[in-house]
PDB file of N, CA and C in Angstrom:
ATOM      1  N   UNK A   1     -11.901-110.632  50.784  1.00  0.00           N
ATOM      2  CA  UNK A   1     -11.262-109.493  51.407  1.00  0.00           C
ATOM      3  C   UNK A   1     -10.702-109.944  52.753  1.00  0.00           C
ATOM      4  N   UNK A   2      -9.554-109.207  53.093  1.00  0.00           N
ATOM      5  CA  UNK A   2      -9.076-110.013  54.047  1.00  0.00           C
ATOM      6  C   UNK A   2      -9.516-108.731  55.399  1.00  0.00           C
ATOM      7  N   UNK A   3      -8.771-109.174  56.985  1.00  0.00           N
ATOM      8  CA  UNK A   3      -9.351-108.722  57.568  1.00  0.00           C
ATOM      9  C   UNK A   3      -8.987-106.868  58.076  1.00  0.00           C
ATOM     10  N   UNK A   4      -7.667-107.223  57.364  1.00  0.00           N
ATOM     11  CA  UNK A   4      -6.834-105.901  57.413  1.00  0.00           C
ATOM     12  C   UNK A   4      -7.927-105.202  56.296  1.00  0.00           C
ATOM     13  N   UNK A   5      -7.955-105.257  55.305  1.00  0.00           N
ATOM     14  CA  UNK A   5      -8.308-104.438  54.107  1.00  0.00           C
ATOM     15  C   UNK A   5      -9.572-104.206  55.175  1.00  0.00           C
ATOM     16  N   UNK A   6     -10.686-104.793  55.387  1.00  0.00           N
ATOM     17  CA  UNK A   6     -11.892-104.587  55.807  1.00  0.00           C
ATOM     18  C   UNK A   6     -11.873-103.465  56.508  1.00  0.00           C
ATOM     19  N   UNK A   7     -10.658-103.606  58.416  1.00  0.00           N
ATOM     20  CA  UNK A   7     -10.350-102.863  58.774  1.00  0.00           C
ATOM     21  C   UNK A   7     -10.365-101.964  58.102  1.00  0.00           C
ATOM     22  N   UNK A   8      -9.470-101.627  57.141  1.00  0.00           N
ATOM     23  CA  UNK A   8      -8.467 -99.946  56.945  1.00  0.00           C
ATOM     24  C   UNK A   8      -9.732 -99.166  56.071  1.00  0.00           C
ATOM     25  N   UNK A   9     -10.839 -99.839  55.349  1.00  0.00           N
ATOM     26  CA  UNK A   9     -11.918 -99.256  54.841  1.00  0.00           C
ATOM     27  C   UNK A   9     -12.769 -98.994  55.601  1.00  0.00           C
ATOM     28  N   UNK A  10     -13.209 -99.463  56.860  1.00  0.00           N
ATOM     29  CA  UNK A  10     -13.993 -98.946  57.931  1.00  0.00           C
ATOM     30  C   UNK A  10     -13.953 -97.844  58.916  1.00  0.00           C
ATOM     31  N   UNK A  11     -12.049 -98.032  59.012  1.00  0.00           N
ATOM     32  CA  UNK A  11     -11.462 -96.558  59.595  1.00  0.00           C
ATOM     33  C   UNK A  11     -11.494 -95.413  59.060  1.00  0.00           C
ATOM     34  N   UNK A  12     -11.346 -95.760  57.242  1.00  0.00           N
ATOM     35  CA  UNK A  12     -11.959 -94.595  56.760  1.00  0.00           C
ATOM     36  C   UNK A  12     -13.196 -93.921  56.203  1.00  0.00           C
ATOM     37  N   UNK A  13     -14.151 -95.062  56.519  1.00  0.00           N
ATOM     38  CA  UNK A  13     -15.862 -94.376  56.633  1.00  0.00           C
ATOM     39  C   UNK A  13     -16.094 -94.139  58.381  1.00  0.00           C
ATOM     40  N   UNK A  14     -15.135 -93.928  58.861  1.00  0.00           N
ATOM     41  CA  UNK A  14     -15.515 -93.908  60.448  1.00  0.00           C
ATOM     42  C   UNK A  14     -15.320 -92.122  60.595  1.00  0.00           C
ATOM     43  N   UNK A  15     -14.202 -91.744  60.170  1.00  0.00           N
ATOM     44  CA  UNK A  15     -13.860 -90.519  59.991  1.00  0.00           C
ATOM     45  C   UNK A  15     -13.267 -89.788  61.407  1.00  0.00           C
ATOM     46  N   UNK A  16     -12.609 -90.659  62.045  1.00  0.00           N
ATOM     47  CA  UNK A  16     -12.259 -90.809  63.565  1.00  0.00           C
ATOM     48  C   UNK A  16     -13.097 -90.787  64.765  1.00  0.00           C
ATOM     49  N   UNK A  17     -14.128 -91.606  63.734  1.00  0.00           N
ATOM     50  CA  UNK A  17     -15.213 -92.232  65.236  1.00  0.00           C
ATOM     51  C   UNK A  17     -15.095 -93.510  65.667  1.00  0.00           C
ATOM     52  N   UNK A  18     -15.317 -93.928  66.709  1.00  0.00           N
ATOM     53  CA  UNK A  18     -15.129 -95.667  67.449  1.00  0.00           C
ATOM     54  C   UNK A  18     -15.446 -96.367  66.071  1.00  0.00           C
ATOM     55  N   UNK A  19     -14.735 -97.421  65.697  1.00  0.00           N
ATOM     56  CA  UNK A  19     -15.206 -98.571  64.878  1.00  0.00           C
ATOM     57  C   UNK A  19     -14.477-100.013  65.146  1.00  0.00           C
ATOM     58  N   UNK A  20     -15.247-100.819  64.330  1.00  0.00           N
ATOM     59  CA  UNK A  20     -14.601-102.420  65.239  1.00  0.00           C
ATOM     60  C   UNK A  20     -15.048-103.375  64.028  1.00  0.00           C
ATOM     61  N   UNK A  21     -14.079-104.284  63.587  1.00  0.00           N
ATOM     62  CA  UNK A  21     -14.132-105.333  62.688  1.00  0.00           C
ATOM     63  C   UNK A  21     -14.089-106.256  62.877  1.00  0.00           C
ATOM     64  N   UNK A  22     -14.794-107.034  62.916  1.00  0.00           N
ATOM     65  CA  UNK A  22     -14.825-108.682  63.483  1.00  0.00           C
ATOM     66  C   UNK A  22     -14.896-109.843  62.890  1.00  0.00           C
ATOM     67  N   UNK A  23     -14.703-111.114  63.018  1.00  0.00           N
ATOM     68  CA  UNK A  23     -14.548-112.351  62.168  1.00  0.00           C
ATOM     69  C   UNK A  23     -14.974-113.255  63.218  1.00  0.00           C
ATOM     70  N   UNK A  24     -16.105-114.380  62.916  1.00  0.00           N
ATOM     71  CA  UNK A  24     -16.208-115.016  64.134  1.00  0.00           C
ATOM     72  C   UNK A  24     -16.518-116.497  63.719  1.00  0.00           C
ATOM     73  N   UNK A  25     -16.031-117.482  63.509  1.00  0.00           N
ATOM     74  CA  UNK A  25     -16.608-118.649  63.117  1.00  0.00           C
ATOM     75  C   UNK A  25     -16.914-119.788  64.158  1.00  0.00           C
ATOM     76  N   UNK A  26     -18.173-120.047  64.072  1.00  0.00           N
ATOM     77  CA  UNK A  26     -18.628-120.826  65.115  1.00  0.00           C
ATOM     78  C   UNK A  26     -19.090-122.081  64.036  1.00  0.00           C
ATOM     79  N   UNK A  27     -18.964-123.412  65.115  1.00  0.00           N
ATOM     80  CA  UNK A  27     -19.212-124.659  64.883  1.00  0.00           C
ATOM     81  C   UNK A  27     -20.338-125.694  65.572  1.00  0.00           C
ATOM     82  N   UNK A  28     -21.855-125.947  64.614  1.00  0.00           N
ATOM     83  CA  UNK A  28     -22.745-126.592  65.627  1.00  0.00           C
ATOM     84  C   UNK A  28     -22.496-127.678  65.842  1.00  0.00           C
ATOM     85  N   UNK A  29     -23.262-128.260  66.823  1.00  0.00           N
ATOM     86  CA  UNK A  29     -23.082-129.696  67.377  1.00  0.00           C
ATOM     87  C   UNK A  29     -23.460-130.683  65.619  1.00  0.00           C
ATOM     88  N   UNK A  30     -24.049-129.941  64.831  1.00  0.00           N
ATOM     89  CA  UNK A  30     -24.072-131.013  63.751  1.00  0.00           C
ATOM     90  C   UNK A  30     -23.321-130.956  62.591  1.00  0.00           C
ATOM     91  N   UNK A  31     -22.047-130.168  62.919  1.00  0.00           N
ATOM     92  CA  UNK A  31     -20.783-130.009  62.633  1.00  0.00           C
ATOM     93  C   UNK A  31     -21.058-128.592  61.066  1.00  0.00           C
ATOM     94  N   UNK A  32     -21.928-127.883  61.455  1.00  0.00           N
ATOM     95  CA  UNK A  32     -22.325-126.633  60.709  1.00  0.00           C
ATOM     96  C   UNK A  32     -21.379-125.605  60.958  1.00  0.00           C
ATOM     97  N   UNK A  33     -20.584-125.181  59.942  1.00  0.00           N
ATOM     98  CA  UNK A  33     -19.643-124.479  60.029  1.00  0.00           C
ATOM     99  C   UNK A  33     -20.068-122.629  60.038  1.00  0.00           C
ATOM    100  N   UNK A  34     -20.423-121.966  60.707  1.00  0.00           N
ATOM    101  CA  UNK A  34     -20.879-120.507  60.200  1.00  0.00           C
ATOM    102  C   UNK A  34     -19.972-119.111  60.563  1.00  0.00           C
ATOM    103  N   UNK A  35     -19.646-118.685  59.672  1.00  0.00           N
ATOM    104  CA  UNK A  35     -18.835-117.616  59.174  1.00  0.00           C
ATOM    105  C   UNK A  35     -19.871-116.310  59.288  1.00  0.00           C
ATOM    106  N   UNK A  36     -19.240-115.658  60.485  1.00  0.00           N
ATOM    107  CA  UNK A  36     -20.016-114.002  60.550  1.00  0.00           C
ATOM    108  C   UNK A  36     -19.203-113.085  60.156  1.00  0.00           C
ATOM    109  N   UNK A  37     -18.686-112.020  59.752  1.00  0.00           N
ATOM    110  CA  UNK A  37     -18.249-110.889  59.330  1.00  0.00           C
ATOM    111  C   UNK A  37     -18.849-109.587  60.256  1.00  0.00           C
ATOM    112  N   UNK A  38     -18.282-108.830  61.089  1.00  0.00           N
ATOM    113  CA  UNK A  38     -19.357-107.742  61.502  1.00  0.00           C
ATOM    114  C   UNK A  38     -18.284-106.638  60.833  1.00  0.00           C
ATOM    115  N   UNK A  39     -19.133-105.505  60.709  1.00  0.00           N
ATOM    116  CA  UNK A  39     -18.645-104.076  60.889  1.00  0.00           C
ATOM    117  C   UNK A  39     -19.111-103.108  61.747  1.00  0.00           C
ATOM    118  N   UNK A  40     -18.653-102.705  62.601  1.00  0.00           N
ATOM    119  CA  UNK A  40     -19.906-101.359  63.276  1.00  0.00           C
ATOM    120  C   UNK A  40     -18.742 -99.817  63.367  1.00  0.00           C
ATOM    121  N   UNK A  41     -19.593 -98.958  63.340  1.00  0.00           N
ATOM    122  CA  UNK A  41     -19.318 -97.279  63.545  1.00  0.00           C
ATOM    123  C   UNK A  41     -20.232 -96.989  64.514  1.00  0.00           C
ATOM    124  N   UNK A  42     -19.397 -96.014  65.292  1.00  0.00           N
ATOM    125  CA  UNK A  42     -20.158 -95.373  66.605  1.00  0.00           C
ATOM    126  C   UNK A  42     -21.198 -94.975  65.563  1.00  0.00           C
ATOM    127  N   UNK A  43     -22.743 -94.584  66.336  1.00  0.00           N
ATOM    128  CA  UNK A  43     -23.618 -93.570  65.951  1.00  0.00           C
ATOM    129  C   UNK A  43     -24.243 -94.534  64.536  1.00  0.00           C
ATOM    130  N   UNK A  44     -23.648 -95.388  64.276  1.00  0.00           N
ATOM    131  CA  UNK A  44     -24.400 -96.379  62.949  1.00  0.00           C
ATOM    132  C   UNK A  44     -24.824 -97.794  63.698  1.00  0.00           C
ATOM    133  N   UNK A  45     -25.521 -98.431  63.078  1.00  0.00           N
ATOM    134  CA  UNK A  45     -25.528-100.326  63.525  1.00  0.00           C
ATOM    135  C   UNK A  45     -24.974-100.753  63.442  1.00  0.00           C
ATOM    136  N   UNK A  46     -24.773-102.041  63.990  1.00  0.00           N
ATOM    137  CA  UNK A  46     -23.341-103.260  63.500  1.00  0.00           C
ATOM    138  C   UNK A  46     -24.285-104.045  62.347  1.00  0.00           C
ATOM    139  N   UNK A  47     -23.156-104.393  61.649  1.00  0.00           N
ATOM    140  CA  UNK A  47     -23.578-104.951  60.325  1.00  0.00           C
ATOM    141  C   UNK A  47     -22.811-105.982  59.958  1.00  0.00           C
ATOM    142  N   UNK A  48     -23.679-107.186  59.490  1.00  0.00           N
ATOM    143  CA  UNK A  48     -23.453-108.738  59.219  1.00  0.00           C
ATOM    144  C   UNK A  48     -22.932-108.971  58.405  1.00  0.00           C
ATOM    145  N   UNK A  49     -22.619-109.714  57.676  1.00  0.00           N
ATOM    146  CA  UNK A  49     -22.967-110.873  56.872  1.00  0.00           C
ATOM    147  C   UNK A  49     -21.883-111.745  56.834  1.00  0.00           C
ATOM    148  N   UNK A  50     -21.656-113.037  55.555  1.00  0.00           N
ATOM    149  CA  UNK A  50     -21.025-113.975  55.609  1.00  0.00           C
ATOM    150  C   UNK A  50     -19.274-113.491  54.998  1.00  0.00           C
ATOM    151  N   UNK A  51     -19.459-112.029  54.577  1.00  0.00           N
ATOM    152  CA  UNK A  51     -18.195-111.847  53.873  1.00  0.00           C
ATOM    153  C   UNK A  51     -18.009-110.498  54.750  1.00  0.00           C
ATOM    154  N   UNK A  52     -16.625-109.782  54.345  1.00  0.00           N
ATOM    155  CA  UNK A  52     -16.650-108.361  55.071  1.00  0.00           C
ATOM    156  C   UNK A  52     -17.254-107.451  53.778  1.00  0.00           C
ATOM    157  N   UNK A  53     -17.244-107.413  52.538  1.00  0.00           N
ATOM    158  CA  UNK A  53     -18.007-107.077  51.749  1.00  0.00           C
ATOM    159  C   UNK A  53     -19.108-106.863  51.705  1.00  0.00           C
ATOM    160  N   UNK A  54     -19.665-108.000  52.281  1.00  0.00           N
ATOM    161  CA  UNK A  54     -21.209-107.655  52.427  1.00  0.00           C
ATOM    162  C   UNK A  54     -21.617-106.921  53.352  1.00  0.00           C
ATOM    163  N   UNK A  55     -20.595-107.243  54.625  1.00  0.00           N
ATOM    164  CA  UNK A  55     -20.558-106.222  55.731  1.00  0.00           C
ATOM    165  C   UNK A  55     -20.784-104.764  55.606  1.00  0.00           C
ATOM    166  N   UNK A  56     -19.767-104.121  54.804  1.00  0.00           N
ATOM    167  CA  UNK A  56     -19.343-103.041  54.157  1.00  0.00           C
ATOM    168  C   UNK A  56     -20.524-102.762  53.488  1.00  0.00           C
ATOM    169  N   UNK A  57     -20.692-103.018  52.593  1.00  0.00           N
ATOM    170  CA  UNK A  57     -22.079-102.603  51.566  1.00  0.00           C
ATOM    171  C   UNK A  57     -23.438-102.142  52.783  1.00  0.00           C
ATOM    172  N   UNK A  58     -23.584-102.982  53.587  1.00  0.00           N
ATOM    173  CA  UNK A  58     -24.873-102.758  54.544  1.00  0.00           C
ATOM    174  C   UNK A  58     -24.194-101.585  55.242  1.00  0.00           C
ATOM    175  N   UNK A  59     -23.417-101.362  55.868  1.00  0.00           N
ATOM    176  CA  UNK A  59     -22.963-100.094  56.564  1.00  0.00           C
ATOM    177  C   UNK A  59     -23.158 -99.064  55.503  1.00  0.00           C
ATOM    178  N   UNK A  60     -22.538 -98.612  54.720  1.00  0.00           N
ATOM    179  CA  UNK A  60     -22.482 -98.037  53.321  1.00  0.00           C
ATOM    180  C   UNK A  60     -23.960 -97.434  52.906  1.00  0.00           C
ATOM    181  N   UNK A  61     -24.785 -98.207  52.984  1.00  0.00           N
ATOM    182  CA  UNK A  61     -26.045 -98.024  52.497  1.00  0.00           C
ATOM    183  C   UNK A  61     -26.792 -97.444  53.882  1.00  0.00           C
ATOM    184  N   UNK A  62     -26.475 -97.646  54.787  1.00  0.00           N
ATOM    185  CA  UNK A  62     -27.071 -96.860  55.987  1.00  0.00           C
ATOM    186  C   UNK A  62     -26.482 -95.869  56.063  1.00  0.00           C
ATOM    187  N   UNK A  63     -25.000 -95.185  56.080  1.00  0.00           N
ATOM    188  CA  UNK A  63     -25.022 -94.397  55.999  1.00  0.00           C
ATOM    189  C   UNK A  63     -25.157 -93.285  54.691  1.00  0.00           C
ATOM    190  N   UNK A  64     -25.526 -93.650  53.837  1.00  0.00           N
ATOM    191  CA  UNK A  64     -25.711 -92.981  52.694  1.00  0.00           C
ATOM    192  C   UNK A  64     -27.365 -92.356  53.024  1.00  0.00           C
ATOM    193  N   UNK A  65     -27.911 -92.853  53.604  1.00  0.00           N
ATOM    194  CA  UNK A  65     -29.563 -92.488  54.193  1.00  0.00           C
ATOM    195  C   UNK A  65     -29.018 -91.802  54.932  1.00  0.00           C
ATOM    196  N   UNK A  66     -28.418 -91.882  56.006  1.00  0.00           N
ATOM    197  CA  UNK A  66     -28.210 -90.937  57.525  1.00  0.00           C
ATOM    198  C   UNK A  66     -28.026 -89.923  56.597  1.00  0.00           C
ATOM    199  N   UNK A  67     -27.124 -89.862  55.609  1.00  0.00           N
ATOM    200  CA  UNK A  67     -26.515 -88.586  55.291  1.00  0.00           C
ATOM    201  C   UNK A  67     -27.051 -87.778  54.387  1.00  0.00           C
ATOM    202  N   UNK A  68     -27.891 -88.758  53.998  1.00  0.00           N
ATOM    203  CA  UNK A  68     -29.248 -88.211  52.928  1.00  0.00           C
ATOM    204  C   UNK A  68     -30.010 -87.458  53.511  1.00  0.00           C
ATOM    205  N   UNK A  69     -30.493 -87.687  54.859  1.00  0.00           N
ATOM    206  CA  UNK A  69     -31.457 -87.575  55.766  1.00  0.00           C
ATOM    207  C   UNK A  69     -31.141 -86.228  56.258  1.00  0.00           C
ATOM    208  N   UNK A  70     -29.644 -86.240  56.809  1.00  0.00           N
ATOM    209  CA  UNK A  70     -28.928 -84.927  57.607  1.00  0.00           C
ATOM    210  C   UNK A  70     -28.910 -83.451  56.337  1.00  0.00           C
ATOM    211  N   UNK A  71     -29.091 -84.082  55.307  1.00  0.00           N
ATOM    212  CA  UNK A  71     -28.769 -83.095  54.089  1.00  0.00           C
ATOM    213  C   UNK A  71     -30.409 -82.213  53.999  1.00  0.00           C
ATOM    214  N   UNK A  72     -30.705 -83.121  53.617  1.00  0.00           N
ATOM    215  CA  UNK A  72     -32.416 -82.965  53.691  1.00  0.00           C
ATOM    216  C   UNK A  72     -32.931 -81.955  55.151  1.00  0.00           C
ATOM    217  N   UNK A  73     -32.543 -82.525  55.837  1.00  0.00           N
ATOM    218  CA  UNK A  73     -32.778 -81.360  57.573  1.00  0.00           C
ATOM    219  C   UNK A  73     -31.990 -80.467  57.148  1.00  0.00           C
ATOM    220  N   UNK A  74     -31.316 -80.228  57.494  1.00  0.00           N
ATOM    221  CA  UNK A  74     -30.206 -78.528  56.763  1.00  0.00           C
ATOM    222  C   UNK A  74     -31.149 -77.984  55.945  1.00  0.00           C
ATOM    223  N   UNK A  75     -31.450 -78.438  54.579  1.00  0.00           N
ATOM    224  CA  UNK A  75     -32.167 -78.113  53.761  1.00  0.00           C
ATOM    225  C   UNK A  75     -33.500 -76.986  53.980  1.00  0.00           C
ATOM    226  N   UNK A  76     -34.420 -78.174  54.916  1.00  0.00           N
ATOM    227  CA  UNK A  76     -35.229 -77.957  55.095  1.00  0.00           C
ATOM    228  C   UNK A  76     -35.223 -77.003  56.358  1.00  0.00           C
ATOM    229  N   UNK A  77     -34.733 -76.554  57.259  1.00  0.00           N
ATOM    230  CA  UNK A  77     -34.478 -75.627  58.204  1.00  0.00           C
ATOM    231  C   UNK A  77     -34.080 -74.492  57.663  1.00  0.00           C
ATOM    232  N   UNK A  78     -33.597 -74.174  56.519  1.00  0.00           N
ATOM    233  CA  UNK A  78     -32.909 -73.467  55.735  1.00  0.00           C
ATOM    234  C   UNK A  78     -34.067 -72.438  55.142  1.00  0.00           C
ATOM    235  N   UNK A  79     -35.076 -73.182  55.026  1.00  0.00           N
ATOM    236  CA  UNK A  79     -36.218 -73.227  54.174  1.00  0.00           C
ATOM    237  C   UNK A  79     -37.504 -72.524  55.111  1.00  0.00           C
ATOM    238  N   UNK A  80     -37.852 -73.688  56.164  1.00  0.00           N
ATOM    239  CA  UNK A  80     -39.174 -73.309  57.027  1.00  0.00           C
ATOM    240  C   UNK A  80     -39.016 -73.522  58.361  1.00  0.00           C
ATOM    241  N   UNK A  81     -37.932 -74.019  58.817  1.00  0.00           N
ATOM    242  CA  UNK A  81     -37.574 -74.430  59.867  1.00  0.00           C
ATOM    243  C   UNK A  81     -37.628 -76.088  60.105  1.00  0.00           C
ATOM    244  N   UNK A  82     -37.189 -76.773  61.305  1.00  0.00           N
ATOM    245  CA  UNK A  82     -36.923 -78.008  61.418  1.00  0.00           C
ATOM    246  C   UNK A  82     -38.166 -78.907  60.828  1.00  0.00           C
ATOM    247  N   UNK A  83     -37.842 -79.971  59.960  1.00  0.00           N
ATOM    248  CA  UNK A  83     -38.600 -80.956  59.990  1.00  0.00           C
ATOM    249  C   UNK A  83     -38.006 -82.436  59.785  1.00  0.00           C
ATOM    250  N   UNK A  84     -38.986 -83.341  60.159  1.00  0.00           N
ATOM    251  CA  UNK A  84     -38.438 -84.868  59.690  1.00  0.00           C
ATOM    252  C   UNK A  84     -39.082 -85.685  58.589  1.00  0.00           C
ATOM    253  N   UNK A  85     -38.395 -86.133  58.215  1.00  0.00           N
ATOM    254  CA  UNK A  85     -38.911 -87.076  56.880  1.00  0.00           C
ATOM    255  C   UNK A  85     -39.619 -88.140  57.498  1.00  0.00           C
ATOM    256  N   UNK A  86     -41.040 -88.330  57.271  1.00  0.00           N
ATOM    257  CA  UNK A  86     -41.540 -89.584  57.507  1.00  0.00           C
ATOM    258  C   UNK A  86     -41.064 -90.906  57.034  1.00  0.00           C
ATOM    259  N   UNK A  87     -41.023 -92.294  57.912  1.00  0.00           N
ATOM    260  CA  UNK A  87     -41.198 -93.490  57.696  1.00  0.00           C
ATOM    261  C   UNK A  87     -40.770 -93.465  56.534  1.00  0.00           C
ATOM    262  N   UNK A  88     -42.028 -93.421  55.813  1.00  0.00           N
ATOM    263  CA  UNK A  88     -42.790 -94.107  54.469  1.00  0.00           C
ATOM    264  C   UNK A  88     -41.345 -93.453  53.211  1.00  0.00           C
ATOM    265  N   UNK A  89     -41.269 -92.111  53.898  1.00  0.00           N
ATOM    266  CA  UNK A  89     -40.465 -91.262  52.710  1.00  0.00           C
ATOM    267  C   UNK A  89     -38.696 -91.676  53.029  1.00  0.00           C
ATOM    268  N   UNK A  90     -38.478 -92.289  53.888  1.00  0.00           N
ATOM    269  CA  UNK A  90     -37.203 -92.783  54.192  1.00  0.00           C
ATOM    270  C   UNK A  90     -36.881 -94.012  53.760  1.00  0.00           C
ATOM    271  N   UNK A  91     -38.023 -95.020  53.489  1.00  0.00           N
ATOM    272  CA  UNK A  91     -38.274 -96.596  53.395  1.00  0.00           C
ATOM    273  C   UNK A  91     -37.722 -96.066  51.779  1.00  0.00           C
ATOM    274  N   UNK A  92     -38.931 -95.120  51.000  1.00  0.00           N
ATOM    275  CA  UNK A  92     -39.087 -94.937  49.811  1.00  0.00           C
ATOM    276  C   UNK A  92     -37.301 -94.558  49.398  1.00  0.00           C
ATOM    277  N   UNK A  93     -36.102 -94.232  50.219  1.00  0.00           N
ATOM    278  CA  UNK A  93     -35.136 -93.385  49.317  1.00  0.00           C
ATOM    279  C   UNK A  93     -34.131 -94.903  49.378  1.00  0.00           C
ATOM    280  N   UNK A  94     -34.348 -95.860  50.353  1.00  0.00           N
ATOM    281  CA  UNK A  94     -33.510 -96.650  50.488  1.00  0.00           C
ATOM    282  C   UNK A  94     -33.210 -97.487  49.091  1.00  0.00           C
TER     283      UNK A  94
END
């Protein structure tokens, strides 16, 4: 994926919030070539890896929890008033 495409898919999981796409290749003294990929969205993490794909997928999957999470609160306020999903029950939906 190139760096435009990465871009124009991040602008549109951003939903006109801050976002930033990055490419960074650094070179060690023992001539180790390493390729980072970031993605970040305001209000989410920045997210790694060696491709922007993989980048994408880790953003993707965090926010699919946030939004799991935000659904679930509505829900549940709806219901008995505010609560939060424990740890254990957030680890468990990932």
């Amino acid at each position: 994926m190139k760096i435009q495409e990465a871009k124009r898919i991040v602008k549109e999981l951003a939903k006109g919030r801050y976002h930033s796409v990055s490419y960074d290749i650094s070179e060690h003294t023992d001539g180790e070539i390493v390729i980072e990929c970031s993605v970040y969205i305001e209000k989410c993490k920045s997210h790694r890896a060696t491709t922007f794909q993989g980048a994408i997928d880790k953003l993707i999957r965090e926010m699919s929890v946030e939004e799991a999470q935000e659904i679930d609160d509505i829900e549940r306020e709806d219901n008995d008033g505010p609560r939060r999903l424990s740890d254990e029950s957030r680890a468990v939906s990932r």
